[in-house]
N, C-alpha and C. Protein backbone atom coordinates (compact mmCIF):
# COMPACT_ATOMS: atom_id res chain seq x y z
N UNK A 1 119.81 191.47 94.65
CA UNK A 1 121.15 191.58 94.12
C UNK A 1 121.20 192.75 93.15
N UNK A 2 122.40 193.83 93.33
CA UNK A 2 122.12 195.25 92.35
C UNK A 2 122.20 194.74 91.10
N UNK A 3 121.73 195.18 89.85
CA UNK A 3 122.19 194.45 88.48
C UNK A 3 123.75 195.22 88.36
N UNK A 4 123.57 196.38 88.67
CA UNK A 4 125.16 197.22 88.41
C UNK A 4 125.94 196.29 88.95
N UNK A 5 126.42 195.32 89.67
CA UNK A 5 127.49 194.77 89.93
C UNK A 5 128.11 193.50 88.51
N UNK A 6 126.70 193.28 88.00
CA UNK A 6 126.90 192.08 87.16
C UNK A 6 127.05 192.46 85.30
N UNK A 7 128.02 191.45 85.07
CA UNK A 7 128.21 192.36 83.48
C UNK A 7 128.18 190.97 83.01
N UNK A 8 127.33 191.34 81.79
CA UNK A 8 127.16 190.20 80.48
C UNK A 8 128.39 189.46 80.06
N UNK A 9 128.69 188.17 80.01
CA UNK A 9 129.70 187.78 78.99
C UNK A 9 129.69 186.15 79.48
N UNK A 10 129.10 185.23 78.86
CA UNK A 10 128.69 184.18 79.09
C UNK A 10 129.99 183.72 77.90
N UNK A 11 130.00 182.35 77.38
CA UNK A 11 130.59 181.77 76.45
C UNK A 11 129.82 181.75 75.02
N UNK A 12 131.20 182.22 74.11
CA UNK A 12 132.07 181.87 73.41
C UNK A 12 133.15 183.10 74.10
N UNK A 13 132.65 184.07 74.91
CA UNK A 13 133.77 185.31 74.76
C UNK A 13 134.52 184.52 76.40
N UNK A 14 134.93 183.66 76.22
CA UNK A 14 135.83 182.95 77.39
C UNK A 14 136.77 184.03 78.04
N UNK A 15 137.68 184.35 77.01
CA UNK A 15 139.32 184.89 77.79
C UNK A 15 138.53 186.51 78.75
N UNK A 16 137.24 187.22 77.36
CA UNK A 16 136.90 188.23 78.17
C UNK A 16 136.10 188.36 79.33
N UNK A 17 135.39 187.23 79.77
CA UNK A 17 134.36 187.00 80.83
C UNK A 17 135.66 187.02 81.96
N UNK A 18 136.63 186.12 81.80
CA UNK A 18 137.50 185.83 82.94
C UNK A 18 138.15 187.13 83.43
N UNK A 19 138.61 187.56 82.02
CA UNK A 19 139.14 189.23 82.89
C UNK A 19 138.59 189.73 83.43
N UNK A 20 137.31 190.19 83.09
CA UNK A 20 135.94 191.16 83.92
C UNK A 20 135.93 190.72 85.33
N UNK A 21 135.90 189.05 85.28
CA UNK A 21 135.78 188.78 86.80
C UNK A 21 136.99 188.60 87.29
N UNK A 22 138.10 188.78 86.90
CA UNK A 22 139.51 188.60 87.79
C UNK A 22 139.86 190.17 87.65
N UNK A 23 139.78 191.24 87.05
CA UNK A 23 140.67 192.35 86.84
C UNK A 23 139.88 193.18 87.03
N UNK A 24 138.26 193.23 86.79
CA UNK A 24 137.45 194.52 86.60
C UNK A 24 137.11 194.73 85.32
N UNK A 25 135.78 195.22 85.21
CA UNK A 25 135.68 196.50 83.63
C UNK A 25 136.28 197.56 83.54
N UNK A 26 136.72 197.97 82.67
CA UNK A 26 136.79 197.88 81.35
C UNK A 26 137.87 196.14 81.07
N UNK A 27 137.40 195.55 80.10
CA UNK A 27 138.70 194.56 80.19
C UNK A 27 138.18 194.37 78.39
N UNK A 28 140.05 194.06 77.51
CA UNK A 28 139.46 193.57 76.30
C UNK A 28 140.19 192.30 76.23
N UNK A 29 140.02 191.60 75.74
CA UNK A 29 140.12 190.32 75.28
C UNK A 29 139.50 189.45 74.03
N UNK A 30 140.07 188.32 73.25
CA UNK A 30 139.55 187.97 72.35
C UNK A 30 138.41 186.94 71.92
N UNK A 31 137.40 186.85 71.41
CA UNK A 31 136.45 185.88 71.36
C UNK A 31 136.92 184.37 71.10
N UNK A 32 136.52 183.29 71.00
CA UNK A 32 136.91 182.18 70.08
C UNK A 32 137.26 182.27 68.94
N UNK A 33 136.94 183.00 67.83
CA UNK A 33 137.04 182.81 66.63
C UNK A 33 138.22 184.21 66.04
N UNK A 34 138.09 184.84 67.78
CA UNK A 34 139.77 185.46 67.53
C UNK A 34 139.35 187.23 67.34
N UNK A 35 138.16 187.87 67.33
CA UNK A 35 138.31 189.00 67.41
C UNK A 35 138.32 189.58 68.45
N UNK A 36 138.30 190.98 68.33
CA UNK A 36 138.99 191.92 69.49
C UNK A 36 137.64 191.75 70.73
N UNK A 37 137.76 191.85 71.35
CA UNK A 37 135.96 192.25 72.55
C UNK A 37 135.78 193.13 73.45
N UNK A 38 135.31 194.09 73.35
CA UNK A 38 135.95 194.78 74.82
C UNK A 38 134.40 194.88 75.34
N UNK A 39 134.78 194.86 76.77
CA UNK A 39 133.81 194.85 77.94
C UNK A 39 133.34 196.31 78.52
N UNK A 40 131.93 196.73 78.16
CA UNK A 40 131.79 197.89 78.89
C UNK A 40 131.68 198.02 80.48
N UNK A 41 131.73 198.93 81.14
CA UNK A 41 131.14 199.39 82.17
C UNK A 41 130.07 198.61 82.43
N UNK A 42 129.46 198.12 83.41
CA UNK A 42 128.17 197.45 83.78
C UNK A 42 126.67 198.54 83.75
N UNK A 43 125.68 198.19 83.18
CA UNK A 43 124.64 199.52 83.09
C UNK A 43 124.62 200.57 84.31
N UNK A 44 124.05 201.35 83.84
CA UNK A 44 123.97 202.22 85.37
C UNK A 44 122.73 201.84 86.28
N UNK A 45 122.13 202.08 85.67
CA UNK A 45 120.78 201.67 86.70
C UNK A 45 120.72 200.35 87.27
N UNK A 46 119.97 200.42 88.20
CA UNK A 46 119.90 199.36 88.99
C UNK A 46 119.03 197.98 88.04
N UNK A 47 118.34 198.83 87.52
CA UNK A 47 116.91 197.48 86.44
C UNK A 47 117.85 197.12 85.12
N UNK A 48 118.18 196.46 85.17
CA UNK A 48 118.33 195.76 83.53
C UNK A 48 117.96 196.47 82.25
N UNK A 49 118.17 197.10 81.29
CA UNK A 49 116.85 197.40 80.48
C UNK A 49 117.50 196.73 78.91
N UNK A 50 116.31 196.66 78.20
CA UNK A 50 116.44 196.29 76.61
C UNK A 50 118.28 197.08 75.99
N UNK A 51 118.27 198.28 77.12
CA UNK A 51 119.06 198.73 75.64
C UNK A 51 120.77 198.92 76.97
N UNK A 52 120.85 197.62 77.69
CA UNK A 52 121.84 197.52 78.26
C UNK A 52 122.61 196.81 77.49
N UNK A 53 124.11 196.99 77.69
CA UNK A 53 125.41 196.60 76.45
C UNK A 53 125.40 194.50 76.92
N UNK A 54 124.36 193.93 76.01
CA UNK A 54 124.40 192.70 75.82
C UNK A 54 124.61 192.60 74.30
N UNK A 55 125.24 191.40 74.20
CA UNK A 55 125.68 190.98 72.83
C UNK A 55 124.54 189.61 72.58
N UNK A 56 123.93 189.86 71.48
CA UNK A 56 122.60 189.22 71.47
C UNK A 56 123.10 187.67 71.13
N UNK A 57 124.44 187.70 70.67
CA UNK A 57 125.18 186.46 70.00
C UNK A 57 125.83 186.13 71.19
N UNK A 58 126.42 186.03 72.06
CA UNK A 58 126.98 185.37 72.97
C UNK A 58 126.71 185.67 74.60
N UNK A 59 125.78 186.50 74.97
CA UNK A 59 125.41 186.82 76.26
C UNK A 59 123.38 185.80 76.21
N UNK A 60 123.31 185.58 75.65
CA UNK A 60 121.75 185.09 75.61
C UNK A 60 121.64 183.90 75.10
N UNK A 61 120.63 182.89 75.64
CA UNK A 61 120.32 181.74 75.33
C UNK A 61 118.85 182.00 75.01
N UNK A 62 118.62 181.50 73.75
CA UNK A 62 116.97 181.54 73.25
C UNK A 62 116.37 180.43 73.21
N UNK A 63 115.14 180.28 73.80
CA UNK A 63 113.96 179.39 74.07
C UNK A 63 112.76 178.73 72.80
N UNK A 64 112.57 177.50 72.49
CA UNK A 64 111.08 177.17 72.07
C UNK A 64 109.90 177.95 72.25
N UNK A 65 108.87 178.02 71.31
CA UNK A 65 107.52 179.15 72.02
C UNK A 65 107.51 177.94 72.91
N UNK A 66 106.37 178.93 73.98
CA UNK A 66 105.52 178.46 74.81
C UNK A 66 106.53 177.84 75.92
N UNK A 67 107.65 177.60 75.83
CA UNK A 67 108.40 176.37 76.59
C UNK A 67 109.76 176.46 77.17
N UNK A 68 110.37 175.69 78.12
CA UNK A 68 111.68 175.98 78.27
C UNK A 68 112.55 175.20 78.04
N UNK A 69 112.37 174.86 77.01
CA UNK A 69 113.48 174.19 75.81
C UNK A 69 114.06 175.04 75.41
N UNK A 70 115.70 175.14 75.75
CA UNK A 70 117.10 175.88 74.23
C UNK A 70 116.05 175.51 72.92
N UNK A 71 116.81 176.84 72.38
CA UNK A 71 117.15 176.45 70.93
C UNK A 71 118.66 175.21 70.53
N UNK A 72 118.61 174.93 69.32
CA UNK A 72 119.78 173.99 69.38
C UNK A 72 121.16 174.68 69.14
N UNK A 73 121.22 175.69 68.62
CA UNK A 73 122.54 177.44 68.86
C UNK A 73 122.66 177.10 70.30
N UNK A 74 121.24 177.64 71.12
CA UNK A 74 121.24 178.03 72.84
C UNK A 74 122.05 176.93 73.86
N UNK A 75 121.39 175.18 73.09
CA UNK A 75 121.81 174.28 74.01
C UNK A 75 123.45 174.23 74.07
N UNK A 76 123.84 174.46 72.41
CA UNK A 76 125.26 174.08 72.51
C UNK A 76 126.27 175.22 73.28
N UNK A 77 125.70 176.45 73.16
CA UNK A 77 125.84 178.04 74.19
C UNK A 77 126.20 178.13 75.13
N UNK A 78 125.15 176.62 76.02
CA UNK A 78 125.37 176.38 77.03
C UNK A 78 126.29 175.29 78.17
N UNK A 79 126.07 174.39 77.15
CA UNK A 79 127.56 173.65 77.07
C UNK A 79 128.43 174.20 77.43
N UNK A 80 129.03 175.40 76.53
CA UNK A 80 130.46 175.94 76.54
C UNK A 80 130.42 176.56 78.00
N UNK A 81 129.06 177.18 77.66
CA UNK A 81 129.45 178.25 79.41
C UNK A 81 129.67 177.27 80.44
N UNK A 82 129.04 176.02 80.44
CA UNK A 82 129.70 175.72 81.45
C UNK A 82 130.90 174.85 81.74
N UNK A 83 131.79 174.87 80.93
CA UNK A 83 132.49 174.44 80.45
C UNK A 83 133.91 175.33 81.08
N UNK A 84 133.31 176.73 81.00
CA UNK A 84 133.88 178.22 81.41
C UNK A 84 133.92 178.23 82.77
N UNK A 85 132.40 177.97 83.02
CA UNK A 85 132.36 178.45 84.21
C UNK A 85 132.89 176.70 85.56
N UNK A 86 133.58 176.20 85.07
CA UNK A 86 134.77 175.08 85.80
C UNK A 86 135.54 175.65 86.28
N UNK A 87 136.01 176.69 85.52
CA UNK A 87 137.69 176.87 85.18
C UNK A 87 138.03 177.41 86.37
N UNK A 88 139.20 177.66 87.32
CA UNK A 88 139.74 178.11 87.84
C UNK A 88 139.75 179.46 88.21
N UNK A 89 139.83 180.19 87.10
CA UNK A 89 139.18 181.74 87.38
C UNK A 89 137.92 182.13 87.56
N UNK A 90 137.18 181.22 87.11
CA UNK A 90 135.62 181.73 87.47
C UNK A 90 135.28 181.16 88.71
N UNK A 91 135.89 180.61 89.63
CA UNK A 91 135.81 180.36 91.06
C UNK A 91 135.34 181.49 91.89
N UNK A 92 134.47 181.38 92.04
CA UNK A 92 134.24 182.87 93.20
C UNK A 92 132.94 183.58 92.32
N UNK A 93 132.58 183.31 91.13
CA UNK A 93 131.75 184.10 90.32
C UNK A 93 130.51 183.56 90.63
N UNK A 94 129.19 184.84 90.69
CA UNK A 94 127.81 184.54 90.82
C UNK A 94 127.58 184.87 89.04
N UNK A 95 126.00 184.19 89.26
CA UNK A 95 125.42 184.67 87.97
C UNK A 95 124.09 185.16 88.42
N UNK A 96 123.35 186.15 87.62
CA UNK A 96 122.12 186.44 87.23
C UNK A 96 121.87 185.77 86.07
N UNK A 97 120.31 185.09 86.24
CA UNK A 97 119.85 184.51 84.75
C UNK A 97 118.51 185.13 85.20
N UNK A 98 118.24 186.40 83.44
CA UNK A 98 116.78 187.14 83.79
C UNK A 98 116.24 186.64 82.92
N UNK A 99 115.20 185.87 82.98
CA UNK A 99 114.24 185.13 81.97
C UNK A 99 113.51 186.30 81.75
N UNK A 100 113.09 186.32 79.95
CA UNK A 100 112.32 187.04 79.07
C UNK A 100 111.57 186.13 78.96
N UNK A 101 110.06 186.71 77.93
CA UNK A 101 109.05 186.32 76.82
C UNK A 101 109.05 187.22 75.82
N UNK A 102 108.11 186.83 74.72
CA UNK A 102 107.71 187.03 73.61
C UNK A 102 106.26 187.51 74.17
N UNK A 103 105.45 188.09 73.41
CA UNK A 103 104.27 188.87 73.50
C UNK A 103 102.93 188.23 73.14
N UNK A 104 103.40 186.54 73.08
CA UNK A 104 102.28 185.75 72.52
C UNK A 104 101.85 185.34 73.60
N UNK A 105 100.60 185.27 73.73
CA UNK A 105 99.74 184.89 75.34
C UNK A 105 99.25 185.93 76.15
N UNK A 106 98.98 185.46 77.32
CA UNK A 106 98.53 186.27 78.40
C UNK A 106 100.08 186.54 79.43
N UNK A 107 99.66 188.00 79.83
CA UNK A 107 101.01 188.31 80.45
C UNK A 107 101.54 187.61 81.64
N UNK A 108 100.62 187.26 82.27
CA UNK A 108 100.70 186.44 83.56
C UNK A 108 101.54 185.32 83.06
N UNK A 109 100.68 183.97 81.81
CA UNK A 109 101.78 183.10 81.72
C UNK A 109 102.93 183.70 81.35
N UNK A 110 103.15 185.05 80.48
CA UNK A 110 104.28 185.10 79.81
C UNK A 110 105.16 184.76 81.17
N UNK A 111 104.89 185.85 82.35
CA UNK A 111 105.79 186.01 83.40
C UNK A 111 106.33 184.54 83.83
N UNK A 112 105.16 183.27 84.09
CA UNK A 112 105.46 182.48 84.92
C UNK A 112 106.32 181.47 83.62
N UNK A 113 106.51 181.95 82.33
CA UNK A 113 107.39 180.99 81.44
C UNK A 113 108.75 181.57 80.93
N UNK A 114 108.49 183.21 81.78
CA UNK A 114 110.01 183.72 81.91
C UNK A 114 110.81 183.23 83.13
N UNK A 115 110.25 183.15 84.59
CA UNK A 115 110.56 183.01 85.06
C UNK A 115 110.87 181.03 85.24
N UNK A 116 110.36 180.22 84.55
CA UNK A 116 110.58 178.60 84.24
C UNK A 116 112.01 178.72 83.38
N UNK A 117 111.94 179.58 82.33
CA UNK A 117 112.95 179.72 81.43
C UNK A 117 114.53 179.87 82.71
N UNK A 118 114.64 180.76 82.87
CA UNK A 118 115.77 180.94 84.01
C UNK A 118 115.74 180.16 85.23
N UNK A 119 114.95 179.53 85.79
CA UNK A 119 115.13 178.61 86.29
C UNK A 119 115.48 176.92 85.95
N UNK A 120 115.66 176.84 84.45
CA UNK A 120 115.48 175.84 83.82
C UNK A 120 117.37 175.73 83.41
N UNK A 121 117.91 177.13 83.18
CA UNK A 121 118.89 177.53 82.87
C UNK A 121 119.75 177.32 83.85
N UNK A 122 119.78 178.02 85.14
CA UNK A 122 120.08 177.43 86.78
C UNK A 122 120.13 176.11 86.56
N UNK A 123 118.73 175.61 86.79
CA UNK A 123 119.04 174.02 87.07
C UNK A 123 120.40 172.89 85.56
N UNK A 124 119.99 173.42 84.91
CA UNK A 124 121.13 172.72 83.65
C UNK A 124 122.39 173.52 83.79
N UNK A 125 122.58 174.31 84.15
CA UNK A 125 123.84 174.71 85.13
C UNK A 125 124.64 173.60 86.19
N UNK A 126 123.53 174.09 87.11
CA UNK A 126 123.50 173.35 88.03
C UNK A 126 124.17 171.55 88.22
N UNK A 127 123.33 170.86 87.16
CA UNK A 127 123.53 169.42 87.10
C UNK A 127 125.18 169.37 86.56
N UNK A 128 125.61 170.37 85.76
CA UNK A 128 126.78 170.34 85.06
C UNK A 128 127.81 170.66 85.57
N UNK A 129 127.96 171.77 86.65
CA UNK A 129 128.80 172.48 87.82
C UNK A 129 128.98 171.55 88.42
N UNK A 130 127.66 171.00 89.63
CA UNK A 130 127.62 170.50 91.00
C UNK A 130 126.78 171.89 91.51
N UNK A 131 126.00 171.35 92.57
CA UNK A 131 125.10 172.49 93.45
C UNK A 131 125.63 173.54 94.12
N UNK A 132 126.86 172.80 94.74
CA UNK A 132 127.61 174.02 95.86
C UNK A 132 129.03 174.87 94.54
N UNK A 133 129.12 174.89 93.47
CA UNK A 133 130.25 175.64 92.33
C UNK A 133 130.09 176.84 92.44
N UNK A 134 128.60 177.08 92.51
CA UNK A 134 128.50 178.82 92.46
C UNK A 134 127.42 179.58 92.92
N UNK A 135 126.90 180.30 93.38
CA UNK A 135 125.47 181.28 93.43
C UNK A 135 124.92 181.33 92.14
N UNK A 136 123.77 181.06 91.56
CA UNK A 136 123.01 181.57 90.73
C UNK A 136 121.81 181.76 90.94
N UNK A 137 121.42 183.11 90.50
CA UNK A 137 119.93 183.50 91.19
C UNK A 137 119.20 183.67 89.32
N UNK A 138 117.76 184.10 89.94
CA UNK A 138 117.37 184.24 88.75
C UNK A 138 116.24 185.45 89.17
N UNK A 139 115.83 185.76 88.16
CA UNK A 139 115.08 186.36 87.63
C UNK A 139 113.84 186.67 86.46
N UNK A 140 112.66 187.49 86.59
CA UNK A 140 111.69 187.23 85.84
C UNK A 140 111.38 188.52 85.31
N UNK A 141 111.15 188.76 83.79
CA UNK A 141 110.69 190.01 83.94
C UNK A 141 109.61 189.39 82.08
N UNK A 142 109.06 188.29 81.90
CA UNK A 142 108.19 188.18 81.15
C UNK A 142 107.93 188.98 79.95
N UNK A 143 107.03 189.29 79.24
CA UNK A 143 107.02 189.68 78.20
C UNK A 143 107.40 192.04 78.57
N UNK A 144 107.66 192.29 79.63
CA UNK A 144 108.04 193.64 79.96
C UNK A 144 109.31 194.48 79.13
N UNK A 145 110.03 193.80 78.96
CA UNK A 145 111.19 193.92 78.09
C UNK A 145 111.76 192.92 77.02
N UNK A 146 110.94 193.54 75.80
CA UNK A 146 111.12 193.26 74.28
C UNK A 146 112.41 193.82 73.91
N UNK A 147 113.12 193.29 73.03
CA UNK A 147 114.33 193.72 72.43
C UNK A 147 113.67 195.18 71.60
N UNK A 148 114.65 196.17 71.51
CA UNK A 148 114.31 196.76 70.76
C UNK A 148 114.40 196.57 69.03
N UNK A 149 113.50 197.35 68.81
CA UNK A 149 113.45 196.87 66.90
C UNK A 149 112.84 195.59 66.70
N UNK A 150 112.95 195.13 67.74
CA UNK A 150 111.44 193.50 67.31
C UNK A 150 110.59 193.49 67.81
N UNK A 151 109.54 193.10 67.03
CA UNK A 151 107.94 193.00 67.53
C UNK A 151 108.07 191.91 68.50
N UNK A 152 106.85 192.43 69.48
CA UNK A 152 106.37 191.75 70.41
C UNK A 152 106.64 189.86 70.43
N UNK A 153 106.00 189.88 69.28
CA UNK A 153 105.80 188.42 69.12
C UNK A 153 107.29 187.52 68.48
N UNK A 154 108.32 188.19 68.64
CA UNK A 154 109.65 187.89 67.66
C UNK A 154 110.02 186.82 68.58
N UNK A 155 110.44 185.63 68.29
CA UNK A 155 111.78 184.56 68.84
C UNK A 155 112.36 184.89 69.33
N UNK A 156 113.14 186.20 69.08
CA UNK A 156 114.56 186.78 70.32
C UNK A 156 114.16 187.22 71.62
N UNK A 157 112.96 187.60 71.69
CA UNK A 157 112.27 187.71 72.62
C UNK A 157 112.18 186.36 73.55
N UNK A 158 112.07 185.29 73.60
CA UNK A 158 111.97 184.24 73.73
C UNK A 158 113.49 184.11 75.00
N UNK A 159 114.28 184.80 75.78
CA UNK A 159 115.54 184.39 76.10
C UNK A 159 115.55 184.10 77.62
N UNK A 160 116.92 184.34 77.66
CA UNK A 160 117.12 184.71 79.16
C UNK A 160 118.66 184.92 79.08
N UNK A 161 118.99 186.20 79.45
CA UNK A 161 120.32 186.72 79.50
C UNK A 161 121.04 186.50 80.63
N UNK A 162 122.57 186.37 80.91
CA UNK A 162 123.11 185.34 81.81
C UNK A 162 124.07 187.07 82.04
N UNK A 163 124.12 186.87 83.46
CA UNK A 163 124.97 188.03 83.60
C UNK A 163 126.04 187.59 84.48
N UNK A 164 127.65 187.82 84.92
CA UNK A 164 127.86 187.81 85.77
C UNK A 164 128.98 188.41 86.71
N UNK A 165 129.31 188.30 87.83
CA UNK A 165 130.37 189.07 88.30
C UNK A 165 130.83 188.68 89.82
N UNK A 166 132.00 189.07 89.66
CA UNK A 166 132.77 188.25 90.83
C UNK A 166 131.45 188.50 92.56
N UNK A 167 131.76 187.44 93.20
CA UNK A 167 130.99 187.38 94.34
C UNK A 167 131.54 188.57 95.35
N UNK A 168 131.23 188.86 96.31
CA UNK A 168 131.58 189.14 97.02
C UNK A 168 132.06 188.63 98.55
């Protein structure tokens, strides 16, 4: 699946996720708590990278070390999104979920607890939607892409970013 088709905006940014997938990017719209949001362009490249336009506060759900447990921010995060992703306009929408790590361990587990992480995310989706609501794929890219400005070993590292965009 290209990543260029899919653009960040999971819940709390409700009204702006729905435009992106009903109207296209550029789209602005307001968050929950009422400020402005506007939606960039989707990255260019095909790979994901650290310094693609994600909002570290409402596009990402962060993980327990070692594990694929939410945080208790992440669990309630996720709630909402799917809460969003019911609605009427998000009918027709796929998601990407790219599981990260942190830099603690061996890279191999990191990979196989990035890739548990986003699959863990899918499945609690999943139970909350119904199986047949939507496409969600996932993805793994383990401790390879650290946020920038945090060390290896940082918590934010710990995620998995939810991307998404109308199906085709």
């Amino acid at each position: 699946m290209p990543h260029a088709d899919f653009l960040p905006r999971p819940a709390p940014i409700v009204l702006a996720l729905a435009a992106c997938l009903a109207f296209g990017a550029p789209a602005r719209a307001q968050d929950a708590a009422g400020a402005s949001v506007a939606h960039d362009s989707p990255p260019a490249s095909a790979a994901m990278r650290a310094d693609s336009p994600v909002n570290m506060d409402t596009d990402v759900l962060f993980f327990q070390s070692g594990s694929d447990r939410l945080t208790p921010d992440s669990s309630a995060r996720l709630e909402a999104l799917a809460d969003v992703l019911k609605t009427e306009v998000m009918a027709g929408a796929c998601l990407l979920l790219v599981g990260h790590s942190d830099t603690a361990g061996p890279e191999a587990l990191n990979m196989q607890i990035s890739r548990k992480r986003a699959e863990r995310v899918r499945e609690m989706l999943l139970e909350r939607l119904g199986p047949d609501r939507m496409e969600i794929a996932v993805e793994a890219r383990g401790e390879s892409e650290p946020l920038e400005g945090e060390p290896g070993v940082s918590p934010r590292n710990r995620r998995v970013v939810i991307w998404a965009r109308r199906c085709a």
